[in-house]
Protein backbone atom coordinates (compact mmCIF):
# COMPACT_ATOMS: atom_id res chain seq x y z
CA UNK A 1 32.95 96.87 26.47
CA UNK A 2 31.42 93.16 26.78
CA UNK A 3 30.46 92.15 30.29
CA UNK A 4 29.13 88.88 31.21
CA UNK A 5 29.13 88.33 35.03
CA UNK A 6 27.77 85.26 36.66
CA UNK A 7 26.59 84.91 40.08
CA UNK A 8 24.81 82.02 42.47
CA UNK A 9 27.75 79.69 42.53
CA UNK A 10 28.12 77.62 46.24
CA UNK A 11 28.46 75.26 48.10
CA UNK A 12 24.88 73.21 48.05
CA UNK A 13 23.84 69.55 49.62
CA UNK A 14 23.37 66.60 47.08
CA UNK A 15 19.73 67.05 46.72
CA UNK A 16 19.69 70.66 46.79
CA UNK A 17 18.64 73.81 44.58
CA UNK A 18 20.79 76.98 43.20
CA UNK A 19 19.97 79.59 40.95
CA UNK A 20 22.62 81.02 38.67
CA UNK A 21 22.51 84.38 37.14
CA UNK A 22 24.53 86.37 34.03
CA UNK A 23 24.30 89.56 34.27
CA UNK A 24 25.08 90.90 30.11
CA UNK A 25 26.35 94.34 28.69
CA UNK A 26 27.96 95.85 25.87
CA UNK A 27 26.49 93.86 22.95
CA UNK A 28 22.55 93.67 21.55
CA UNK A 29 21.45 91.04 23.71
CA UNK A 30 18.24 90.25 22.36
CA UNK A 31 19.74 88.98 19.69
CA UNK A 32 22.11 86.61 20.85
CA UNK A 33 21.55 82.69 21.64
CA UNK A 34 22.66 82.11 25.46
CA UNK A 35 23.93 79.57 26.79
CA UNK A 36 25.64 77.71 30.40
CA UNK A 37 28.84 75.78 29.55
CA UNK A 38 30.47 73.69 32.98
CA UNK A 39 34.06 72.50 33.53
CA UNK A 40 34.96 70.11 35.82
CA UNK A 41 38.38 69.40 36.69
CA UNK A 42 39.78 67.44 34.30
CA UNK A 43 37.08 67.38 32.30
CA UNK A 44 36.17 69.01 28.68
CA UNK A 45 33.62 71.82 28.80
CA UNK A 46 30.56 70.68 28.18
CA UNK A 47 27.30 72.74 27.33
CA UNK A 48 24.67 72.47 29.92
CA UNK A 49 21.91 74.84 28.13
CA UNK A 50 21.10 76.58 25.54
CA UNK A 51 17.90 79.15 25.18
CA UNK A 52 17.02 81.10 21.58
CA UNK A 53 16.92 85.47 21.40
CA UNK A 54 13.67 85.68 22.43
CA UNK A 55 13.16 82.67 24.61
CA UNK A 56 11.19 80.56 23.27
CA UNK A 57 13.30 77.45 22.93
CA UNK A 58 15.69 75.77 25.21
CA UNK A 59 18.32 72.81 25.39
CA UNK A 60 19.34 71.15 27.83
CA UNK A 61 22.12 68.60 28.10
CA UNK A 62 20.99 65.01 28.56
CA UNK A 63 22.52 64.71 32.00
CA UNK A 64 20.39 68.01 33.08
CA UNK A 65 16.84 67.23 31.60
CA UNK A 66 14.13 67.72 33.97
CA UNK A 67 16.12 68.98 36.56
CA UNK A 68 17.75 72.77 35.32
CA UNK A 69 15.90 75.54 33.85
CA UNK A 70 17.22 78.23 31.40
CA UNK A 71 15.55 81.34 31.17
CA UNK A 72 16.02 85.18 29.83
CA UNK A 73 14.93 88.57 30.69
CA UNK A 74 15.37 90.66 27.50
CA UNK A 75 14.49 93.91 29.21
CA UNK A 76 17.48 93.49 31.85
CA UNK A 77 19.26 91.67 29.59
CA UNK A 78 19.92 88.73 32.33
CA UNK A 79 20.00 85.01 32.00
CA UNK A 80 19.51 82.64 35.06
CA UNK A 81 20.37 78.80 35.37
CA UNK A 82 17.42 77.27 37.86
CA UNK A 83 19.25 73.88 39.37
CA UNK A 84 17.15 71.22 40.97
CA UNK A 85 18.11 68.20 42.58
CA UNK A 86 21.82 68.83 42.53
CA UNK A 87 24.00 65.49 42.40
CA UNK A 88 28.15 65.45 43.34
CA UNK A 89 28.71 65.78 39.24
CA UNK A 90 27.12 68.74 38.95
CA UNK A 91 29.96 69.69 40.42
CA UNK A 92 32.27 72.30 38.08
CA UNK A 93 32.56 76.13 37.18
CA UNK A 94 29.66 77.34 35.22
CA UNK A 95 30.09 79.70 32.43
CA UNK A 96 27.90 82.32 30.47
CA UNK A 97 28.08 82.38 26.91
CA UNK A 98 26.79 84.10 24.53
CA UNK A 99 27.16 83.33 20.86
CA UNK A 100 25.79 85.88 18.13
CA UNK A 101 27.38 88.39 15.69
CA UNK A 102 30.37 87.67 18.11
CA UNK A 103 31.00 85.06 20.66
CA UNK A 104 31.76 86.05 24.57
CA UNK A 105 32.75 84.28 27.26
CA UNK A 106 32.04 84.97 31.37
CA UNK A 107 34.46 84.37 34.00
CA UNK A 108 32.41 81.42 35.83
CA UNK A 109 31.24 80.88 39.09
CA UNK A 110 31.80 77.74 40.94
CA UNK A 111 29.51 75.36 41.80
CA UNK A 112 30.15 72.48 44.20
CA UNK A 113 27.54 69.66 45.69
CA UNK A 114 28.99 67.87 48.60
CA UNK A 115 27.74 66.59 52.08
């Protein structure tokens, strides 16, 4: 059975730093792209980041360039979202996707900036 789980989601100060996780089962992981996706309310879901199978390229979303980080751990078949210098539009549910010989979806974990 796929699994994606995410995890870090909060409540965080404009200005401030979270760290999201996806925790993956079920499927060959290594071999999948992964990526974040965010909804706002009202809003389309956009993608935030993408990073290749092995992890050794990234994309990031113009809005989100310089600030988040995408990376992988292969062996325990995790991604993680590293969010810098959070601003009120940051503000949505992030997702976990991977896309591959199939494409899953996580539930999302919400993420809110406010003072």
């Amino acid at each position: 059975q796929v699994q994606l789980v995410e995890s870090g989601g909060g409540l965080v100060q404009p200005g401030g730093s979270l760290r999201l996780s996806c925790a993956a089962s079920g499927f060959f992981f290594a071999t999948y792209v992964m990526r974040w996706y965010r909804q706002a309310p009202r809003n389309e879901r956009e993608l935030v980041a993408a990073i290749s199978p092995t992890g050794g390229m990234a994309n990031y979303a113009d809005s989100v360039k310089g600030r988040f980080t995408i990376s992988r751990d292969n062996t325990n078949n995790t991604i993680h979202l590293r969010m810098n210098s959070l601003k009120p539009e940051d503000s949505a549910i992030y997702y976990c996707n991977a896309l591959g010989m199939g494409e899953y979806w996580g539930q999302g974990t919400q993420v809110t900036i406010s003072s």
